[in-house]
PDB file of N, CA and C in Angstrom:
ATOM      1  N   UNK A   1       3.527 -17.570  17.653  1.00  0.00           N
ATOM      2  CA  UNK A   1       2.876 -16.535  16.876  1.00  0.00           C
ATOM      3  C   UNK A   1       3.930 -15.610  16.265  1.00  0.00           C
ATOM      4  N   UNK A   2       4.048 -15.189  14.857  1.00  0.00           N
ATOM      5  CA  UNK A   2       5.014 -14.324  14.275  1.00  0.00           C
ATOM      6  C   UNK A   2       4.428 -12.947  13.995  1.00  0.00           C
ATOM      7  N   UNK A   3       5.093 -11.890  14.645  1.00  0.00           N
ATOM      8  CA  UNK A   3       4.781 -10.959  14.412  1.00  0.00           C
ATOM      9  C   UNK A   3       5.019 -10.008  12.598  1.00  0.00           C
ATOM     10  N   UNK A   4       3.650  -9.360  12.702  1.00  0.00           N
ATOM     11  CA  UNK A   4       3.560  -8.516  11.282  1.00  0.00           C
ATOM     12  C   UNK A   4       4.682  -7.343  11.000  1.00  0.00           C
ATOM     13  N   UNK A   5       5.416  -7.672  10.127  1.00  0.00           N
ATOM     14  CA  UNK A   5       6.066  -6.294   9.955  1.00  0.00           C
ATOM     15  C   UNK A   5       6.003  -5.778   8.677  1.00  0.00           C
ATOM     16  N   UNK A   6       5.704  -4.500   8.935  1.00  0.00           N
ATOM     17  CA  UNK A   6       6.024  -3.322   7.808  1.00  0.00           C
ATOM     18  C   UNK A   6       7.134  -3.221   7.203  1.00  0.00           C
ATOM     19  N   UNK A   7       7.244  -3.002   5.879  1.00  0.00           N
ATOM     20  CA  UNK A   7       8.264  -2.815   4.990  1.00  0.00           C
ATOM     21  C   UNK A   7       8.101  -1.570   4.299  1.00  0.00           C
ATOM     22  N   UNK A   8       9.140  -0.512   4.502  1.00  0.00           N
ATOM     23  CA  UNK A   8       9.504   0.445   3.719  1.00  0.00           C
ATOM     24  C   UNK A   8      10.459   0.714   2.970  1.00  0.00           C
ATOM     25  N   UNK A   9       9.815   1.798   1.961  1.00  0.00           N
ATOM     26  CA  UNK A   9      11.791   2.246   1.296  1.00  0.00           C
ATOM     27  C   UNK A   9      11.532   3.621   1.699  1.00  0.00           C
ATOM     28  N   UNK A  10      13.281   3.955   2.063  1.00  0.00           N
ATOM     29  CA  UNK A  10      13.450   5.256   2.332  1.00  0.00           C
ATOM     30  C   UNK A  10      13.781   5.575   0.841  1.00  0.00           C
ATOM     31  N   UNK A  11      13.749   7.079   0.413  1.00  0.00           N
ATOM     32  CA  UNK A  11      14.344   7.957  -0.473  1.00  0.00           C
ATOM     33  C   UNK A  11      15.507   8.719  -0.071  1.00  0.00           C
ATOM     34  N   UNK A  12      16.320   9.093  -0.845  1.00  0.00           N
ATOM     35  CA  UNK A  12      17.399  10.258  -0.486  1.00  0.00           C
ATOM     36  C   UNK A  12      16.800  11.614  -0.125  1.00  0.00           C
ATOM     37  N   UNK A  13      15.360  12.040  -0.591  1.00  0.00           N
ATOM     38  CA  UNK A  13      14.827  12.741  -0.449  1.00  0.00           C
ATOM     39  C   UNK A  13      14.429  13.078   0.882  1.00  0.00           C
ATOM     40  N   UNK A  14      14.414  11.690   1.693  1.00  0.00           N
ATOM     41  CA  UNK A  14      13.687  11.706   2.847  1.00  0.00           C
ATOM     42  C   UNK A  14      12.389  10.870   2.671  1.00  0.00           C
ATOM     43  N   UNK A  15      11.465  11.092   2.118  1.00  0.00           N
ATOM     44  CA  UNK A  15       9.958  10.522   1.888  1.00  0.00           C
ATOM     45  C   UNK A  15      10.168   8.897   2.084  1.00  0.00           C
ATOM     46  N   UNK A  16       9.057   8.101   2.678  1.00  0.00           N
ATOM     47  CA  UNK A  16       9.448   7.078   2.759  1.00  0.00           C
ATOM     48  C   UNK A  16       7.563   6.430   1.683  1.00  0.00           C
ATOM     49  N   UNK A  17       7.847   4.989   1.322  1.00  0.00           N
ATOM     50  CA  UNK A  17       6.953   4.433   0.931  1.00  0.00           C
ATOM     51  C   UNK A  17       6.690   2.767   1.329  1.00  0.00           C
ATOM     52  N   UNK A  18       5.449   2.409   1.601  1.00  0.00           N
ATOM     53  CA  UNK A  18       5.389   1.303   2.178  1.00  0.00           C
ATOM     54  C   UNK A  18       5.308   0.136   0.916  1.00  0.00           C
ATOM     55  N   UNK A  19       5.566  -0.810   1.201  1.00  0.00           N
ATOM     56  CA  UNK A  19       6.223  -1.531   0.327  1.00  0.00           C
ATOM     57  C   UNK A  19       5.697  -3.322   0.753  1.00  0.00           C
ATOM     58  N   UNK A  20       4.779  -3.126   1.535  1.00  0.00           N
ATOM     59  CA  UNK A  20       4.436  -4.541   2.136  1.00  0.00           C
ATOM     60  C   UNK A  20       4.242  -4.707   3.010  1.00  0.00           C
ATOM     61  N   UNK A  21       3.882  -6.049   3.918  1.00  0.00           N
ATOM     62  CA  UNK A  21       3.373  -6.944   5.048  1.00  0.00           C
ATOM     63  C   UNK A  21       4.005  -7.412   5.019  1.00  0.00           C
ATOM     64  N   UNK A  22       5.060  -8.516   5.556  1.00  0.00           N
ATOM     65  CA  UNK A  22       5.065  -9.863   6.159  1.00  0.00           C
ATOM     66  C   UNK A  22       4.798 -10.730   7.559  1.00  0.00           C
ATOM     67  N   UNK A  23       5.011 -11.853   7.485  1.00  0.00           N
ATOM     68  CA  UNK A  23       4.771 -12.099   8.751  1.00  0.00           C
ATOM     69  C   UNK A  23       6.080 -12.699   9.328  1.00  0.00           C
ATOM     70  N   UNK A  24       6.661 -12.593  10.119  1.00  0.00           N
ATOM     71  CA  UNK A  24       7.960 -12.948  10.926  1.00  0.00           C
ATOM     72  C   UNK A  24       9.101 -12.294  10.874  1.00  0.00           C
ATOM     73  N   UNK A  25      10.240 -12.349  11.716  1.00  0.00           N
ATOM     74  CA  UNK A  25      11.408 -11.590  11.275  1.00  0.00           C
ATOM     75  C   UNK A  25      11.786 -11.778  10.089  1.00  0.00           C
ATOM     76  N   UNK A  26      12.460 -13.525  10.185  1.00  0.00           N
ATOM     77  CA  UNK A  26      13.130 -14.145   8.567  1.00  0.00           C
ATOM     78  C   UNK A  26      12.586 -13.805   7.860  1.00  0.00           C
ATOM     79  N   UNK A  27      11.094 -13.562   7.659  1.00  0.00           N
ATOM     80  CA  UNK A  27      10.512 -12.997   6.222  1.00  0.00           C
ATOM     81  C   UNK A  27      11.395 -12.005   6.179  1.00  0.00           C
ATOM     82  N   UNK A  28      10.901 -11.009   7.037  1.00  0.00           N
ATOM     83  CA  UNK A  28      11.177  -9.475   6.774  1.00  0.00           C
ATOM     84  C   UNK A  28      12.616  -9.087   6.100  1.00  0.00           C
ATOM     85  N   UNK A  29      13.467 -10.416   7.141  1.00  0.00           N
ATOM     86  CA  UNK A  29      14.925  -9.897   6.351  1.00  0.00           C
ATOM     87  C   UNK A  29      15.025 -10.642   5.344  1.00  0.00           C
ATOM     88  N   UNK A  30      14.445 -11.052   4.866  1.00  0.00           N
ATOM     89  CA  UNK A  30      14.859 -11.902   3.250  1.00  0.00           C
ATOM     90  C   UNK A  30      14.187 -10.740   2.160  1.00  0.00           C
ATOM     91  N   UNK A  31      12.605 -10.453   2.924  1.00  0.00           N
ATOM     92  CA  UNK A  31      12.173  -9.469   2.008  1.00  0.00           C
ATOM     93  C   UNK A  31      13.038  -8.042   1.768  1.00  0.00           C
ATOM     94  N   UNK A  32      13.853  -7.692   3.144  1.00  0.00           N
ATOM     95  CA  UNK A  32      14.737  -6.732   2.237  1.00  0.00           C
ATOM     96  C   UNK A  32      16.163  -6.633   1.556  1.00  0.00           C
ATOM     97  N   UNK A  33      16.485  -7.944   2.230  1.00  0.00           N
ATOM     98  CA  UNK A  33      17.707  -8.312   1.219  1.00  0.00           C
ATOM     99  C   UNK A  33      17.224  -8.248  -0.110  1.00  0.00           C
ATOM    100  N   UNK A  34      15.921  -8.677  -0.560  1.00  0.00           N
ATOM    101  CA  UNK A  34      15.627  -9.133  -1.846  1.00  0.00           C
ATOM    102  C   UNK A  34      15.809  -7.291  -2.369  1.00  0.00           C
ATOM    103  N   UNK A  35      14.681  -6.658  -1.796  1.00  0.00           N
ATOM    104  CA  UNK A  35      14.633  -5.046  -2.256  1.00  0.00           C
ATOM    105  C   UNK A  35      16.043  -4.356  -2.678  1.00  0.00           C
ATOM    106  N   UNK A  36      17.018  -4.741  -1.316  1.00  0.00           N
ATOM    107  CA  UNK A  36      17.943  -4.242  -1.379  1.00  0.00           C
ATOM    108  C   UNK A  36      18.982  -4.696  -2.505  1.00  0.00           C
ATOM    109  N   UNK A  37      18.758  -5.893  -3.331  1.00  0.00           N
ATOM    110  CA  UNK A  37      19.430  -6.128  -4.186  1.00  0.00           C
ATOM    111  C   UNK A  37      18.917  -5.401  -5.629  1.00  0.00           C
ATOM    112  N   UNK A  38      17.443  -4.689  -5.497  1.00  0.00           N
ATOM    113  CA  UNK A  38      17.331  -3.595  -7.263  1.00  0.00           C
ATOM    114  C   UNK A  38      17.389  -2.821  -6.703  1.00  0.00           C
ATOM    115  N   UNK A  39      17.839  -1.835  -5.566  1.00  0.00           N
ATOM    116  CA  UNK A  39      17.605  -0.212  -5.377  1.00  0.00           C
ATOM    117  C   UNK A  39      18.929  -0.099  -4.190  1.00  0.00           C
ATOM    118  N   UNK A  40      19.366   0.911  -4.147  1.00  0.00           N
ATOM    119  CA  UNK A  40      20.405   1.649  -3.419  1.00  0.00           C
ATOM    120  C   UNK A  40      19.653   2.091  -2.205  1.00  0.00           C
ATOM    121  N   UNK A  41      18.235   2.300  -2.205  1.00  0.00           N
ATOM    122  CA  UNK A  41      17.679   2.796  -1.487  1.00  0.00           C
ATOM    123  C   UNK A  41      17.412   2.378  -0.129  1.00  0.00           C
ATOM    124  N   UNK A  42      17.838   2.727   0.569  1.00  0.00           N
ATOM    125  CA  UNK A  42      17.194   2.315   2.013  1.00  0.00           C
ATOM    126  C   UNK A  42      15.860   1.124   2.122  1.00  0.00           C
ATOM    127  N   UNK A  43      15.977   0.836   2.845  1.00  0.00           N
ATOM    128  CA  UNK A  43      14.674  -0.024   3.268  1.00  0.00           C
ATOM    129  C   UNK A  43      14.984  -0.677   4.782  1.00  0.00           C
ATOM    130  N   UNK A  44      13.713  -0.957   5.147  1.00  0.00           N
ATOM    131  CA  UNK A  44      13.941  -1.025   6.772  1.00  0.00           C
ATOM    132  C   UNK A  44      12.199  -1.900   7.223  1.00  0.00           C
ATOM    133  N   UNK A  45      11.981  -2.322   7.944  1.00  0.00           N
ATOM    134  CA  UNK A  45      10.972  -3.136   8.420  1.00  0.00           C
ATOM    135  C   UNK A  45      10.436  -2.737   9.939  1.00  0.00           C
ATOM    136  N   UNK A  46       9.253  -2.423  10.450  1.00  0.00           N
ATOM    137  CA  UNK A  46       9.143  -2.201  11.497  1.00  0.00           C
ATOM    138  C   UNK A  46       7.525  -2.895  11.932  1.00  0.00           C
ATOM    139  N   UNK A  47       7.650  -3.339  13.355  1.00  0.00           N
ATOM    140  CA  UNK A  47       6.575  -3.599  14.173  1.00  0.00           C
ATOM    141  C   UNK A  47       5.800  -2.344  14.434  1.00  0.00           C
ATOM    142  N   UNK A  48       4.717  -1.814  13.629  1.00  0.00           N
ATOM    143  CA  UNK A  48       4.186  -1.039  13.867  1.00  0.00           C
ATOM    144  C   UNK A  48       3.791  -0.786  15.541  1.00  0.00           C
ATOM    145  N   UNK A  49       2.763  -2.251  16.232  1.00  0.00           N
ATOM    146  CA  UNK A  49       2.525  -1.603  17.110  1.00  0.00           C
ATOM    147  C   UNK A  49       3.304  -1.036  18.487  1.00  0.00           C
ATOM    148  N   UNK A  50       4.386  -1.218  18.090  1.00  0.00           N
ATOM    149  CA  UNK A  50       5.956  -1.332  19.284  1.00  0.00           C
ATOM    150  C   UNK A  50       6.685  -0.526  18.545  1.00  0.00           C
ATOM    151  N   UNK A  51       6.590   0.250  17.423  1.00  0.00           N
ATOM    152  CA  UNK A  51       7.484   0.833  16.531  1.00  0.00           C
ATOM    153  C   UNK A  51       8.877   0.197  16.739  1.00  0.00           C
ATOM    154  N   UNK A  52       9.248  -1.017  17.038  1.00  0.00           N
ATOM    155  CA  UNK A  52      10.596  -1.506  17.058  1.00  0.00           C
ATOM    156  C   UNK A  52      11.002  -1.468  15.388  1.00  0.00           C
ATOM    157  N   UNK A  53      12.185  -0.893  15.298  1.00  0.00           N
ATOM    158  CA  UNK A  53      12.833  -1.772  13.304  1.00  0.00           C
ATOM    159  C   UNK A  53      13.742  -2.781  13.529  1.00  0.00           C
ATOM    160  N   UNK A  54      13.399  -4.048  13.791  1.00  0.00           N
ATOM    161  CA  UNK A  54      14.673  -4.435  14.356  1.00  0.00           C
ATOM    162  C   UNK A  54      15.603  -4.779  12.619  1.00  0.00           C
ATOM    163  N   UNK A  55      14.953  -4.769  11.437  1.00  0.00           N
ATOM    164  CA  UNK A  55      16.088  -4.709  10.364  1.00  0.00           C
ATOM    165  C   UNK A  55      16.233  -3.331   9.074  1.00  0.00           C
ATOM    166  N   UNK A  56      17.153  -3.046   9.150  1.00  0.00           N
ATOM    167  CA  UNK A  56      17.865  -1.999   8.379  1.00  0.00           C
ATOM    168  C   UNK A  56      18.914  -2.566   7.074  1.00  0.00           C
ATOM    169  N   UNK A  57      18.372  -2.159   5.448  1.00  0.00           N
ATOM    170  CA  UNK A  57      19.278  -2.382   5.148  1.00  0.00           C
ATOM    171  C   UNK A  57      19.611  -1.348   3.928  1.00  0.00           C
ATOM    172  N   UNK A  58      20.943  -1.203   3.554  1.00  0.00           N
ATOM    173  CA  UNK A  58      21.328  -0.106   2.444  1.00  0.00           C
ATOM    174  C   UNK A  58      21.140   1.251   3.347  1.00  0.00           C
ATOM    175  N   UNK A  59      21.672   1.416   4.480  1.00  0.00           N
ATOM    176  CA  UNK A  59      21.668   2.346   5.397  1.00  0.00           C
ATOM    177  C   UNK A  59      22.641   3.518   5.226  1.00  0.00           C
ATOM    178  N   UNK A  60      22.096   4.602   4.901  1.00  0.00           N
ATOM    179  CA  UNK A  60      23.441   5.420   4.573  1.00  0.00           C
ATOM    180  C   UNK A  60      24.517   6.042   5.987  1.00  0.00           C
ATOM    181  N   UNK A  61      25.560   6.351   5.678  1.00  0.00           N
ATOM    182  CA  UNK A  61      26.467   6.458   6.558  1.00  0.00           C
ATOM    183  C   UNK A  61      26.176   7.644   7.394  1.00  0.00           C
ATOM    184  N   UNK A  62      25.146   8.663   7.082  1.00  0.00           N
ATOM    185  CA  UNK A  62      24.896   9.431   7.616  1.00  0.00           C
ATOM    186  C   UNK A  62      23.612   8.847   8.947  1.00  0.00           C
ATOM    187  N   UNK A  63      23.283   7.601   8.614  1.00  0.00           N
ATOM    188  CA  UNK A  63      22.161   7.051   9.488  1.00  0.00           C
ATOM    189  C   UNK A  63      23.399   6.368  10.945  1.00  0.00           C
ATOM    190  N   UNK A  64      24.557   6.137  10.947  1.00  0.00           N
ATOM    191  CA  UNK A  64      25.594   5.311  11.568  1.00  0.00           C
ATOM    192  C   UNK A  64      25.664   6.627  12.157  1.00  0.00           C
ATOM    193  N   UNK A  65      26.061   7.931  11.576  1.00  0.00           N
ATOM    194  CA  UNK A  65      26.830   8.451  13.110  1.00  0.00           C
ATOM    195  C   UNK A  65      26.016   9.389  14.131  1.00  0.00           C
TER     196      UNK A  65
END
């Protein structure tokens, strides 16, 4: 069974917007490699009901320290 994950984009602003469903990890990270290749913007995927994100991408350096 593959779990559903949420797809968001972060803003510099802060505000975030949802951006999709998929179903499985590999989706999720292909779906934000794909995002992450038209926008600078953050984006990140999460198991809503576990709030796990297990993928992050276009992460700003202020999210690392």
């Amino acid at each position: 069974m593959k779990l559903e994950y949420d797809i968001f984009e972060k803003f510099s602003d802060g505000s975030v917007v949802w951006q999709g469903l998929v179903q499985g990890l590999e989706t999720a990270r292909a779906k934000l490699e794909e995002l992450a290749r038209r926008s600078k913007n953050e984006f990140f995927a999460i198991h809503t009901p576990t709030k796990d994100i297990p993928v992050r991408v276009n992460v700003s350096e202020d999210m690392l320290r």
